[in-house]
N, C-alpha and C. Protein backbone atom coordinates (compact mmCIF):
# COMPACT_ATOMS: atom_id res chain seq x y z
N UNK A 1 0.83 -1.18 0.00
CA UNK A 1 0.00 0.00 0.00
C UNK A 1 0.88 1.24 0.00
N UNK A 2 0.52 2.18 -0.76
CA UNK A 2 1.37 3.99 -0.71
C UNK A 2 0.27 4.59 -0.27
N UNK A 3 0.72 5.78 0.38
CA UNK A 3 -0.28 6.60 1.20
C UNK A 3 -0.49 7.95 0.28
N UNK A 4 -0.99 7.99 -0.74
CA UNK A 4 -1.83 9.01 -1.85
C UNK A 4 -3.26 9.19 -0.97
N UNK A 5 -3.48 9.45 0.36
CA UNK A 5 -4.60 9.85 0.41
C UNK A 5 -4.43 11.28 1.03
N UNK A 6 -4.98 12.28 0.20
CA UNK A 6 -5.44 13.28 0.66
C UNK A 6 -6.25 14.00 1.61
N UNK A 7 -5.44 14.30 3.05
CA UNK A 7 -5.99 14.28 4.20
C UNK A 7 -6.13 15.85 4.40
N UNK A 8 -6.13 16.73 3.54
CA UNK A 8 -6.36 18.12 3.89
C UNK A 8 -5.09 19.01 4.65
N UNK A 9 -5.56 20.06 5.62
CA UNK A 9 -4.85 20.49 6.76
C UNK A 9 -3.85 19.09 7.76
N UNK A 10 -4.89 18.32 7.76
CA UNK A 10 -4.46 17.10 8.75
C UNK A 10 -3.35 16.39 8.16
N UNK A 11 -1.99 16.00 8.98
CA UNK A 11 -0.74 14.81 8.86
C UNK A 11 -1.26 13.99 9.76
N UNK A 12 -1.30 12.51 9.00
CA UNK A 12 -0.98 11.22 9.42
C UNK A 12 0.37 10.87 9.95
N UNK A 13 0.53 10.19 11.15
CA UNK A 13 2.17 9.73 11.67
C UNK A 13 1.48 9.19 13.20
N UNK A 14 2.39 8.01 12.93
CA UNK A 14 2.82 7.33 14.05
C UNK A 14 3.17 7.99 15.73
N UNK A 15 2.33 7.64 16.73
CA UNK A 15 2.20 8.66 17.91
C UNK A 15 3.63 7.66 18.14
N UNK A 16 4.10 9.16 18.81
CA UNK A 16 5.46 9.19 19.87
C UNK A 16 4.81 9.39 21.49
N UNK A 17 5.80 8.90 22.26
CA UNK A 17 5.74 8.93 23.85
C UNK A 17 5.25 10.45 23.94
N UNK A 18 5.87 11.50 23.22
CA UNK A 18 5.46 12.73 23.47
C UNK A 18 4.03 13.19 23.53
N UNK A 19 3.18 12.42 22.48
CA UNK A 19 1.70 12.66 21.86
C UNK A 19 0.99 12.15 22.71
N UNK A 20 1.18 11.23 23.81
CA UNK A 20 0.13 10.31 24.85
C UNK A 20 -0.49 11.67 25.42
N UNK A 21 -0.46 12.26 25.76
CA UNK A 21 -1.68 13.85 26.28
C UNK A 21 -2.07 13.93 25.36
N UNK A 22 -1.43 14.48 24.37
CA UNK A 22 -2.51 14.74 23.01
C UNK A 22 -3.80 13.60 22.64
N UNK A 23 -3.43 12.27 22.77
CA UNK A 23 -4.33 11.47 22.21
C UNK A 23 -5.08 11.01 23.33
N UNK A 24 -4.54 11.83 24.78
CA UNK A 24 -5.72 11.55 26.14
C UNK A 24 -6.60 12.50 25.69
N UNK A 25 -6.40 13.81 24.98
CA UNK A 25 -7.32 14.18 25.21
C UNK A 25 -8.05 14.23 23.95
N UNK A 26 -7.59 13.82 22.92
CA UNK A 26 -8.60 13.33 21.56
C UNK A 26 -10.16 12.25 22.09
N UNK A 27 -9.39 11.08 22.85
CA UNK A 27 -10.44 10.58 23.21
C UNK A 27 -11.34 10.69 24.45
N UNK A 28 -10.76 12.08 25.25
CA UNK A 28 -11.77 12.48 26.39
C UNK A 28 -13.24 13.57 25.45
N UNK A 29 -12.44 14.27 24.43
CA UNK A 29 -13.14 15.16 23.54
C UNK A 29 -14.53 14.20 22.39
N UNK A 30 -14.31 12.46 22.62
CA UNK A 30 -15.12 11.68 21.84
C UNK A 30 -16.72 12.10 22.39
N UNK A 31 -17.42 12.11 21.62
CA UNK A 31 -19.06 12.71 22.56
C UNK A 31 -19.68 11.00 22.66
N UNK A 32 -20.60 11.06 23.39
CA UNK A 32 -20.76 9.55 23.79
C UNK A 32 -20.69 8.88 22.41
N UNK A 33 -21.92 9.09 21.79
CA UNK A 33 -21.95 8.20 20.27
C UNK A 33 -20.93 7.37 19.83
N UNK A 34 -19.95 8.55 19.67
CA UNK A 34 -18.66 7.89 19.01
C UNK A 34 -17.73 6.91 19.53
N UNK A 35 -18.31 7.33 21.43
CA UNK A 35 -17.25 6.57 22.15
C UNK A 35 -17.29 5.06 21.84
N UNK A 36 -19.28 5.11 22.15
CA UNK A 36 -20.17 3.85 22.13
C UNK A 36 -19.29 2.79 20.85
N UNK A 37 -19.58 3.64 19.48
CA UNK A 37 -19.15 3.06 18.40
C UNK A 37 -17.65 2.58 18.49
N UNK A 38 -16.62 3.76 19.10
CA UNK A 38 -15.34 3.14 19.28
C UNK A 38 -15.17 1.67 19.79
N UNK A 39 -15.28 2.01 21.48
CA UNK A 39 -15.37 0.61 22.45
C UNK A 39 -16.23 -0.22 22.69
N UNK A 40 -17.48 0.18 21.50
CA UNK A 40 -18.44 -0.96 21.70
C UNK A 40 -19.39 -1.17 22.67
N UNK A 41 -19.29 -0.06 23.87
CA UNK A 41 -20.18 0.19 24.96
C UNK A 41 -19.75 1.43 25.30
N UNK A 42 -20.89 1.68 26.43
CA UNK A 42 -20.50 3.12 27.10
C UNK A 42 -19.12 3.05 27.85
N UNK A 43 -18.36 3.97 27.76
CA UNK A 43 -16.98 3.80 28.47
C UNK A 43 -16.80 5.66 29.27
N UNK A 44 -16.55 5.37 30.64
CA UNK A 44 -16.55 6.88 31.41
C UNK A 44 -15.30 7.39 31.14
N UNK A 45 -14.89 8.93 31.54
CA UNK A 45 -13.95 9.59 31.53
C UNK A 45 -12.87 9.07 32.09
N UNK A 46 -12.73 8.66 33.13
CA UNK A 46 -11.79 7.66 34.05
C UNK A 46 -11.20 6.43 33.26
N UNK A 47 -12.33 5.83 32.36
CA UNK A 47 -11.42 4.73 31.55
C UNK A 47 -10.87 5.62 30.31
N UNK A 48 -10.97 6.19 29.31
CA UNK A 48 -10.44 7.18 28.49
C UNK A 48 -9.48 8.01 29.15
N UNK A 49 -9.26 8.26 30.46
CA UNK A 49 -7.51 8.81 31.04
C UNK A 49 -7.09 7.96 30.84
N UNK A 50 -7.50 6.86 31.33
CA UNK A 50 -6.02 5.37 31.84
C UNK A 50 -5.57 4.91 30.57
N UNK A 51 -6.56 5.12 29.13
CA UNK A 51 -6.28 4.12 28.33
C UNK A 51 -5.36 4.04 27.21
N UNK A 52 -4.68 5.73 27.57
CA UNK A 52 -3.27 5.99 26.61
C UNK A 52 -1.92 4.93 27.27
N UNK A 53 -2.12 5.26 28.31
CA UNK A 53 -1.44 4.40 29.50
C UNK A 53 -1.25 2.78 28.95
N UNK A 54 -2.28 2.21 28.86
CA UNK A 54 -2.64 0.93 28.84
C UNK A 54 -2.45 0.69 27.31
N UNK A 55 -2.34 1.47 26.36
CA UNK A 55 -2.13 0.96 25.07
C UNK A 55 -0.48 0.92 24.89
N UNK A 56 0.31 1.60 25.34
CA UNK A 56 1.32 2.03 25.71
C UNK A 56 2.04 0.84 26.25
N UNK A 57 1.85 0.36 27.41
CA UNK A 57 2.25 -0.96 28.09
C UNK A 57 2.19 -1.87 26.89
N UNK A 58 1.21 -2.43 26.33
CA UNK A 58 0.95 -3.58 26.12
C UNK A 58 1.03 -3.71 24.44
N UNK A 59 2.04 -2.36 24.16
CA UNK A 59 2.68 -2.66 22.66
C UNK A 59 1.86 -2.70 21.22
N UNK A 60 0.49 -1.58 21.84
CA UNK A 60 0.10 -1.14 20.65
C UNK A 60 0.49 0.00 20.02
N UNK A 61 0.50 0.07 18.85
CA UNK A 61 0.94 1.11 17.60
C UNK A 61 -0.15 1.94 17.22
N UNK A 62 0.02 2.79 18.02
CA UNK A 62 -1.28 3.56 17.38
C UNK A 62 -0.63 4.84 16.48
N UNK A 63 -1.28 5.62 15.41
CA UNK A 63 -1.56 6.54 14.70
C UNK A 63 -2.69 7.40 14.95
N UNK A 64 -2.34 8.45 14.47
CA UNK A 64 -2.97 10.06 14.51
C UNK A 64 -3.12 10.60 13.52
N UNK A 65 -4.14 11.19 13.26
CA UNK A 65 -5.04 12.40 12.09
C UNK A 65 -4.30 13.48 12.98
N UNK A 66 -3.15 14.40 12.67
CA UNK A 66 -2.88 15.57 13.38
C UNK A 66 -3.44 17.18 12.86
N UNK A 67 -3.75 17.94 13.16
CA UNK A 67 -4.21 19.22 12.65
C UNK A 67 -3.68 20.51 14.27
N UNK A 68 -2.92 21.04 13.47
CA UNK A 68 -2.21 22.29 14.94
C UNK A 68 -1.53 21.70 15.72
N UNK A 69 -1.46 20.71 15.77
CA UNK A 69 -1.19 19.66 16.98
C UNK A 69 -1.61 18.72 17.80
N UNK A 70 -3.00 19.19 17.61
CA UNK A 70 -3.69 18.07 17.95
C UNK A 70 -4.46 17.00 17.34
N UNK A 71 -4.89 16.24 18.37
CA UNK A 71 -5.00 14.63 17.74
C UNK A 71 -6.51 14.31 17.10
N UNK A 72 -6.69 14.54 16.20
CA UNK A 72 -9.00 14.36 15.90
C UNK A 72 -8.87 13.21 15.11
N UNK A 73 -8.08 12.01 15.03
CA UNK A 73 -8.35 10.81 14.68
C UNK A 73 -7.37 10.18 15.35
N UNK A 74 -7.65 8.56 15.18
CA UNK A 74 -6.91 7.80 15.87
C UNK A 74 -7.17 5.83 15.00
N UNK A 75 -5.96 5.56 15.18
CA UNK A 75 -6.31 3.83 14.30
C UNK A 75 -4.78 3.33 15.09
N UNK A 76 -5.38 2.15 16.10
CA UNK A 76 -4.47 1.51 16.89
C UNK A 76 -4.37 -0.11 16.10
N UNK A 77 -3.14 -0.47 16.13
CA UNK A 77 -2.76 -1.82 16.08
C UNK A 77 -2.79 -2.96 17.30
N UNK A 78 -3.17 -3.52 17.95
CA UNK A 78 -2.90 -4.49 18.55
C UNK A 78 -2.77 -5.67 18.40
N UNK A 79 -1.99 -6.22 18.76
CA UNK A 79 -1.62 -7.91 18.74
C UNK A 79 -2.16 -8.08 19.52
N UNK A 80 -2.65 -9.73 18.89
CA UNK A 80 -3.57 -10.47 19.36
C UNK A 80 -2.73 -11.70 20.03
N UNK A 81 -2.63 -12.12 20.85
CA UNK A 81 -1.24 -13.14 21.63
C UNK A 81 -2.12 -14.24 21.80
N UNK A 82 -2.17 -15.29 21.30
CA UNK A 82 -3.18 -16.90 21.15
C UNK A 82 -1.76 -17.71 22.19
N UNK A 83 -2.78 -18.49 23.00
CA UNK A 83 -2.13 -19.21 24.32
C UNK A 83 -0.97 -19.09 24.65
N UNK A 84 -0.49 -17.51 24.93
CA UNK A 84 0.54 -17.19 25.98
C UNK A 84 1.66 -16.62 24.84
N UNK A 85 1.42 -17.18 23.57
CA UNK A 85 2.61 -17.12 22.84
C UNK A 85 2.53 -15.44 22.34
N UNK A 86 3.82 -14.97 22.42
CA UNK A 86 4.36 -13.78 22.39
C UNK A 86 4.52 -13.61 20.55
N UNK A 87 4.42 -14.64 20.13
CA UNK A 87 4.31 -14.52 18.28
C UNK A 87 3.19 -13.56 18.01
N UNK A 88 2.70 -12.40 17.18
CA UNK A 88 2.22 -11.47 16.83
C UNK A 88 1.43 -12.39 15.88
N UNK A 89 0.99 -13.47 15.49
CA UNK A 89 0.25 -13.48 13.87
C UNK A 89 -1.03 -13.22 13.84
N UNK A 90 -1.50 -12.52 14.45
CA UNK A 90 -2.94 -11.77 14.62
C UNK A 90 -2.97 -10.68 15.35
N UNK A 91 -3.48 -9.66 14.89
CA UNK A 91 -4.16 -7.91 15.40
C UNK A 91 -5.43 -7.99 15.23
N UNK A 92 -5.66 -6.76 16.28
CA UNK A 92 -6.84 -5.92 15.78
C UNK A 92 -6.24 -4.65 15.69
N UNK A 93 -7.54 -3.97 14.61
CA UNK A 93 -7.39 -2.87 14.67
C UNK A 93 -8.69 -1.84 15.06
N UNK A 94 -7.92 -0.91 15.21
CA UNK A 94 -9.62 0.03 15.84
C UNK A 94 -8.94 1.41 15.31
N UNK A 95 -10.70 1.89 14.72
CA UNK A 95 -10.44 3.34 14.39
C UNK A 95 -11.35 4.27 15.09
N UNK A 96 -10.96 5.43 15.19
CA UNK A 96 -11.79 6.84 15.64
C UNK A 96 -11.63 8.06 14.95
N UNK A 97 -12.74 8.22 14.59
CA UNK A 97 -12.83 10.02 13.92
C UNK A 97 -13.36 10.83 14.50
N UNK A 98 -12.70 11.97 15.17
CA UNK A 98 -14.10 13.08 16.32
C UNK A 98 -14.92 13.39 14.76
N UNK A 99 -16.07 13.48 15.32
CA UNK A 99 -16.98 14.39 14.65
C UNK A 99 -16.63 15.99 14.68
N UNK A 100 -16.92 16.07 13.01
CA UNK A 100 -16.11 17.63 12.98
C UNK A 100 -15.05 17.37 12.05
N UNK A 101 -14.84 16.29 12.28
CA UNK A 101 -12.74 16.09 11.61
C UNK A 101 -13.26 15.01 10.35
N UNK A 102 -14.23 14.43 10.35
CA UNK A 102 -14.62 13.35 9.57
C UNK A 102 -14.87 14.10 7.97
N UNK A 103 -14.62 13.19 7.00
CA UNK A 103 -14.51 13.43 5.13
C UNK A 103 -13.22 14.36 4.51
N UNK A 104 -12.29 13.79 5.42
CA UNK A 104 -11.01 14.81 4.92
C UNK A 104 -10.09 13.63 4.69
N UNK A 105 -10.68 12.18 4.55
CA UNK A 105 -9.55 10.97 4.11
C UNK A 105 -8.63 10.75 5.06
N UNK A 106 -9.24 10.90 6.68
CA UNK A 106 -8.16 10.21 7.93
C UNK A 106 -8.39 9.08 7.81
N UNK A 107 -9.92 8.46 7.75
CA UNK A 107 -9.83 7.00 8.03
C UNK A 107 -9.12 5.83 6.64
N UNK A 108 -9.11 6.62 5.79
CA UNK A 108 -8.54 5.78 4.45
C UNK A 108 -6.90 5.98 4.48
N UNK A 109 -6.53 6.98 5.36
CA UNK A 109 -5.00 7.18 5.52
C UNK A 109 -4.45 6.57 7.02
N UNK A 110 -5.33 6.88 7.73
CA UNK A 110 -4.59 5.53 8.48
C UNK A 110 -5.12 4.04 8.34
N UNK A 111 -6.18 3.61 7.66
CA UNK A 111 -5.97 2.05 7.55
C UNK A 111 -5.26 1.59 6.89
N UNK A 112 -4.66 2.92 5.65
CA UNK A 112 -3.19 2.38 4.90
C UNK A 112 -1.79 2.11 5.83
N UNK A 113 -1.80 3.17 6.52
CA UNK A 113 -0.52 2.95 7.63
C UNK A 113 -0.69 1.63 8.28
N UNK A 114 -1.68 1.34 8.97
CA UNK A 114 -1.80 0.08 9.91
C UNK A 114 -1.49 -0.91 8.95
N UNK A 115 -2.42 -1.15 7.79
CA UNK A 115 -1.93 -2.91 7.42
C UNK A 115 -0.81 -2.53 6.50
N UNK A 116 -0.19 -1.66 6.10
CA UNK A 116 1.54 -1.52 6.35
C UNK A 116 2.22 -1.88 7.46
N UNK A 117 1.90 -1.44 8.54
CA UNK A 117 2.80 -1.79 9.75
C UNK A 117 2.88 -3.49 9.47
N UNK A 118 1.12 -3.91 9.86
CA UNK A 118 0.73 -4.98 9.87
C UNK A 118 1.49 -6.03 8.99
N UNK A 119 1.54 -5.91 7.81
CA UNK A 119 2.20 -6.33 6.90
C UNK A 119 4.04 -6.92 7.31
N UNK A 120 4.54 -5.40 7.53
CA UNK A 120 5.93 -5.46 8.23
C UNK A 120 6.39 -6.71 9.19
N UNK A 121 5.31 -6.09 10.64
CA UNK A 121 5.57 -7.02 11.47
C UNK A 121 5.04 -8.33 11.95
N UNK A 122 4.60 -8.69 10.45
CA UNK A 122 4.53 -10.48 10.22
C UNK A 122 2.57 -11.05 10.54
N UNK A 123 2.28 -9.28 10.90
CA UNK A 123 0.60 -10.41 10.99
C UNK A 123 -0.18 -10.60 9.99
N UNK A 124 -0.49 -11.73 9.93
CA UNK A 124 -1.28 -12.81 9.42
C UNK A 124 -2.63 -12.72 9.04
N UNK A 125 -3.23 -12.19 9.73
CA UNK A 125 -4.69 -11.82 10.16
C UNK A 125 -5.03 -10.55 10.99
N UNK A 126 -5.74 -9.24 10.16
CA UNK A 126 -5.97 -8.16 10.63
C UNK A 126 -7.34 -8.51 10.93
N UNK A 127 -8.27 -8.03 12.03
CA UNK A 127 -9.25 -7.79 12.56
C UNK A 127 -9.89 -6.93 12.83
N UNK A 128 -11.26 -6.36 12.58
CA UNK A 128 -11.98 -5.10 12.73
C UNK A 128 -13.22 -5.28 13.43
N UNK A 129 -13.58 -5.00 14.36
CA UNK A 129 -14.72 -5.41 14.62
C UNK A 129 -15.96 -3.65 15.03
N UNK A 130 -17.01 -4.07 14.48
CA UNK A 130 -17.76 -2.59 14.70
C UNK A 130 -18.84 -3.08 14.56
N UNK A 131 -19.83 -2.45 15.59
CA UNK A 131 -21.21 -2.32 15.74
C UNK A 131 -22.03 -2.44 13.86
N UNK A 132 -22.89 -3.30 14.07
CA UNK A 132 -23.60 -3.44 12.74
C UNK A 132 -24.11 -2.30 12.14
N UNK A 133 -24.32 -1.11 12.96
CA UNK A 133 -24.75 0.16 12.10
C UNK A 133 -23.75 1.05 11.97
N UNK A 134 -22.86 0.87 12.02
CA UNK A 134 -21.30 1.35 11.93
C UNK A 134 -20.99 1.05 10.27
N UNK A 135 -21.93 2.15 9.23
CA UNK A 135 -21.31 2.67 8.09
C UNK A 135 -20.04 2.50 7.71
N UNK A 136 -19.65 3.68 8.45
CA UNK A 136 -18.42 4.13 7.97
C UNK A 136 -17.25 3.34 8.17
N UNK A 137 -17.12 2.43 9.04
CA UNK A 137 -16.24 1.52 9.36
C UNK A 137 -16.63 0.34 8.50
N UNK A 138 -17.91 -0.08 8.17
CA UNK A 138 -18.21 -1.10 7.17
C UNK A 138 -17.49 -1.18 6.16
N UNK A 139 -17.60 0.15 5.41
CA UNK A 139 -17.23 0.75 3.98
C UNK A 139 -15.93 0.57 3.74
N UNK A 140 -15.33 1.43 4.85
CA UNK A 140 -13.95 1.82 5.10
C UNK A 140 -12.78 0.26 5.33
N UNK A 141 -13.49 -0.53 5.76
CA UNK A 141 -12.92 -2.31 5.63
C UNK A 141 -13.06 -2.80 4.59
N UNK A 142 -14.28 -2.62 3.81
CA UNK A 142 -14.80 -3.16 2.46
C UNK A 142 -13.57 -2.46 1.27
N UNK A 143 -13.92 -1.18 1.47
CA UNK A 143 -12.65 -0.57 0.62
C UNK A 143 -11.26 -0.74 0.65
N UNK A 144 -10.52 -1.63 1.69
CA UNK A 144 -9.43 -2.50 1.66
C UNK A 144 -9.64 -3.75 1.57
N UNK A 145 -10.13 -4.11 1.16
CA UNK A 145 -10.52 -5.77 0.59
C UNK A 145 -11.15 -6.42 2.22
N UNK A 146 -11.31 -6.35 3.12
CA UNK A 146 -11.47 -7.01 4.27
C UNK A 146 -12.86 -7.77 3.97
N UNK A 147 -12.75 -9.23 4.29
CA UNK A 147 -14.16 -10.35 4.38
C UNK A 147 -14.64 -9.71 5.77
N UNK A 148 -16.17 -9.74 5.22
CA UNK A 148 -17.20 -8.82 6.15
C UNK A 148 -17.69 -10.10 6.97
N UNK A 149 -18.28 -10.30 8.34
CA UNK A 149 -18.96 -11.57 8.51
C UNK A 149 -19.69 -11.00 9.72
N UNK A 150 -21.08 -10.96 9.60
CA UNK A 150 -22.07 -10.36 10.34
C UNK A 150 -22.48 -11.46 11.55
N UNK A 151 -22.29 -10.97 12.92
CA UNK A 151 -22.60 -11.98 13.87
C UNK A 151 -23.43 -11.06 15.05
N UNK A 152 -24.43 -11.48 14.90
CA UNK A 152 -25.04 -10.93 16.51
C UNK A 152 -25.53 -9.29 15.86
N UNK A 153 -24.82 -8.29 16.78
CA UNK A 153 -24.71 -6.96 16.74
C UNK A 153 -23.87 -6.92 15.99
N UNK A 154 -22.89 -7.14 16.05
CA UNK A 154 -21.30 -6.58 15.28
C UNK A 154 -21.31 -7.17 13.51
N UNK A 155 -20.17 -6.48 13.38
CA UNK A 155 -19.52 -7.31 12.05
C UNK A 155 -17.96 -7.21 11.99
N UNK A 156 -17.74 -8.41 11.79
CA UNK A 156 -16.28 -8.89 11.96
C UNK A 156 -15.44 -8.76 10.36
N UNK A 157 -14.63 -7.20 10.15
CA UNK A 157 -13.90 -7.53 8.81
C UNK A 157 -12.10 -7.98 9.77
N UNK A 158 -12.14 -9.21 8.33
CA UNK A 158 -10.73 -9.19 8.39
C UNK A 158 -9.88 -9.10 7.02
N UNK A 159 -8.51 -9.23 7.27
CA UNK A 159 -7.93 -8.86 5.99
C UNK A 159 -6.93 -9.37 6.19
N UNK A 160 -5.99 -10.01 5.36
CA UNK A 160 -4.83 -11.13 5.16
C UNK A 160 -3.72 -10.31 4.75
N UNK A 161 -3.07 -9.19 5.55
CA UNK A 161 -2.02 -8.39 4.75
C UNK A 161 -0.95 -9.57 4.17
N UNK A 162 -0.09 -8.70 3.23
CA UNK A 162 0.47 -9.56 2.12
C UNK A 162 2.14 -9.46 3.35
N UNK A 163 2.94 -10.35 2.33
CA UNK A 163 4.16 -10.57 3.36
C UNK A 163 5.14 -8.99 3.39
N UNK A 164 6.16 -8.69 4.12
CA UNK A 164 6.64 -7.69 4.38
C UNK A 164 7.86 -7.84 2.20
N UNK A 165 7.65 -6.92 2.17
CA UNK A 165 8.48 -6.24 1.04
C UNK A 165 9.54 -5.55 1.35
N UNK A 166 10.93 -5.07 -0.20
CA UNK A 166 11.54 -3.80 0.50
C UNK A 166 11.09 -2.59 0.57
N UNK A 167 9.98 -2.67 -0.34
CA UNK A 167 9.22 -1.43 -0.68
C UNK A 167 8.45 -1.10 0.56
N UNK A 168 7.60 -2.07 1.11
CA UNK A 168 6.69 -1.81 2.42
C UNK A 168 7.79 -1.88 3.44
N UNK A 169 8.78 -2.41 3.18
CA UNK A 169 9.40 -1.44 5.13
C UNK A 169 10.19 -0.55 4.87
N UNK A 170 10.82 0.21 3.70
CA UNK A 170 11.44 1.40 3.77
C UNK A 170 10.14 2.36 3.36
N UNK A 171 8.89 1.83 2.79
CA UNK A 171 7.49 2.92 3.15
C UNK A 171 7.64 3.79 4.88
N UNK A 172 7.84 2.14 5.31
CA UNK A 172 7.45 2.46 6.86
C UNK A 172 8.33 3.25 7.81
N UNK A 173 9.86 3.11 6.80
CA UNK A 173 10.72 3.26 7.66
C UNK A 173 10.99 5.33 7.21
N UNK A 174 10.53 5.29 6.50
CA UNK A 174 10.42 6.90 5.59
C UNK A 174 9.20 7.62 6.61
N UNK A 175 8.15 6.85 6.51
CA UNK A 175 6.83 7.41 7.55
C UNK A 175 7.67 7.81 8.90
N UNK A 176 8.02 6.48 9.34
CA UNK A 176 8.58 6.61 11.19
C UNK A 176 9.22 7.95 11.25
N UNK A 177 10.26 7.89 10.15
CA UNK A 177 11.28 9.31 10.38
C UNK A 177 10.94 10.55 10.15
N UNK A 178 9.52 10.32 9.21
CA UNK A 178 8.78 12.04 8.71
C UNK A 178 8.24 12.39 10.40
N UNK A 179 7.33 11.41 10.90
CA UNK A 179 7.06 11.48 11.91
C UNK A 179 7.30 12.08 13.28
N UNK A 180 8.56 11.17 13.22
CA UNK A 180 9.42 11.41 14.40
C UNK A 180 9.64 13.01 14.42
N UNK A 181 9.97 13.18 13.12
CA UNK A 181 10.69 14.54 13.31
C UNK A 181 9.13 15.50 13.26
N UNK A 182 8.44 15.03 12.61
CA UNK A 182 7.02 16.21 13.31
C UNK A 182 6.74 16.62 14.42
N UNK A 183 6.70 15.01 15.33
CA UNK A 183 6.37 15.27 16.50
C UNK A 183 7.70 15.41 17.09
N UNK A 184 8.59 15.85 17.07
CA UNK A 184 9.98 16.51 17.50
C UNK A 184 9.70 18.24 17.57
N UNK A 185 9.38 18.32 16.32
CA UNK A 185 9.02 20.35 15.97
C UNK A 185 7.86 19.77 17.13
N UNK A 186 6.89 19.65 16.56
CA UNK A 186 5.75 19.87 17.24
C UNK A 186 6.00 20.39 18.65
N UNK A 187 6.26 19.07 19.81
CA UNK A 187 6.69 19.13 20.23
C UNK A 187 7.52 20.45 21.18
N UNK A 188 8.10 20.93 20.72
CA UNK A 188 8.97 21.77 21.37
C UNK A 188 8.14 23.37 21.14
N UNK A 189 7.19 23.43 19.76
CA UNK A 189 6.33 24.56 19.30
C UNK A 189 5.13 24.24 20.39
């Protein structure tokens, strides 16, 4: 995947240790709806502090829609760890758009970043899971090839990224460093 999507005002890049405030408070700023749709239930202010924290620990990769500096989208990677084993061959992924920030091509620019990463670091099986009236996340899976499979409430896309390339890890490795150095200026501005 190349990242030709046209995101407006807003840069896509990989959050640094620096950005964890920024993206506490992207998702304290979620209005319920969105939260609902994010985590799949109601989730309070108290779990949205802790949960930059907790993505942090446990070695997810998340990305940012940036605009001024701050954070109005978000698409995390997590590994999925099957009986204890520390092998990565399954993620999920999860996206968020504040309302307001949505039709400027964040969510089509970071699901390119993720199953790039994805790709890179050997998983097998990407995972999406979103509430059955969840449009935009439907679409937005469908439009990267992801098999849709409707269960219950939800719908489960997944997607088989292809094996790591030289092309897809010096993509990634060009992103990390545009990045880095954004949130470096940023940062200090």
């Amino acid at each position: 995947m190349t990242d030709h999507h046209d995101t407006g005002p807003y840069t896509v890049r990989k959050l640094w240790p620096v950005d964890f405030p920024a993206y506490r408070r992207h998702l304290l700023r979620l209005d319920p709806e969105t939260r609902h749709s994010r985590f799949g239930g109601t989730v309070s202010d108290y779990f949205l502090n802790n949960y930059p924290d907790t993505a942090q620990r446990i070695g997810t990769v998340v990305f940012g829609g940036f605009k001024d500096g701050e954070i109005y989208a978000t698409a995390e990677l997590r590994p999925i760890h099957l009986d204890g084993s520390m092998v990565d061959v399954m993620a999920e992924a999860a996206f968020v758009v504040e309302k307001g920030h949505q039709h400027h091509g964040l969510g089509s620019a970071l699901m390119d970043r993720i199953i790039t990463t994805a790709q890179n670091h050997g998983i097998h099986q990407l995972h999406m899971i979103c509430m059955r009236d969840n449009d935009r996340m439907r679409k937005l899976a469908a439009r990267f090839g992801a098999r849709l499979k409707f269960e219950d409430g939800e719908v489960l896309g997944e997607i088989e990224p292809a094996m790591p390339t030289p092309a897809s890890m010096m993509e990634e490795s060009v992103h990390d460093a545009e990045g880095y150095m954004t949130a470096m200026l940023d940062w200090r501005s």
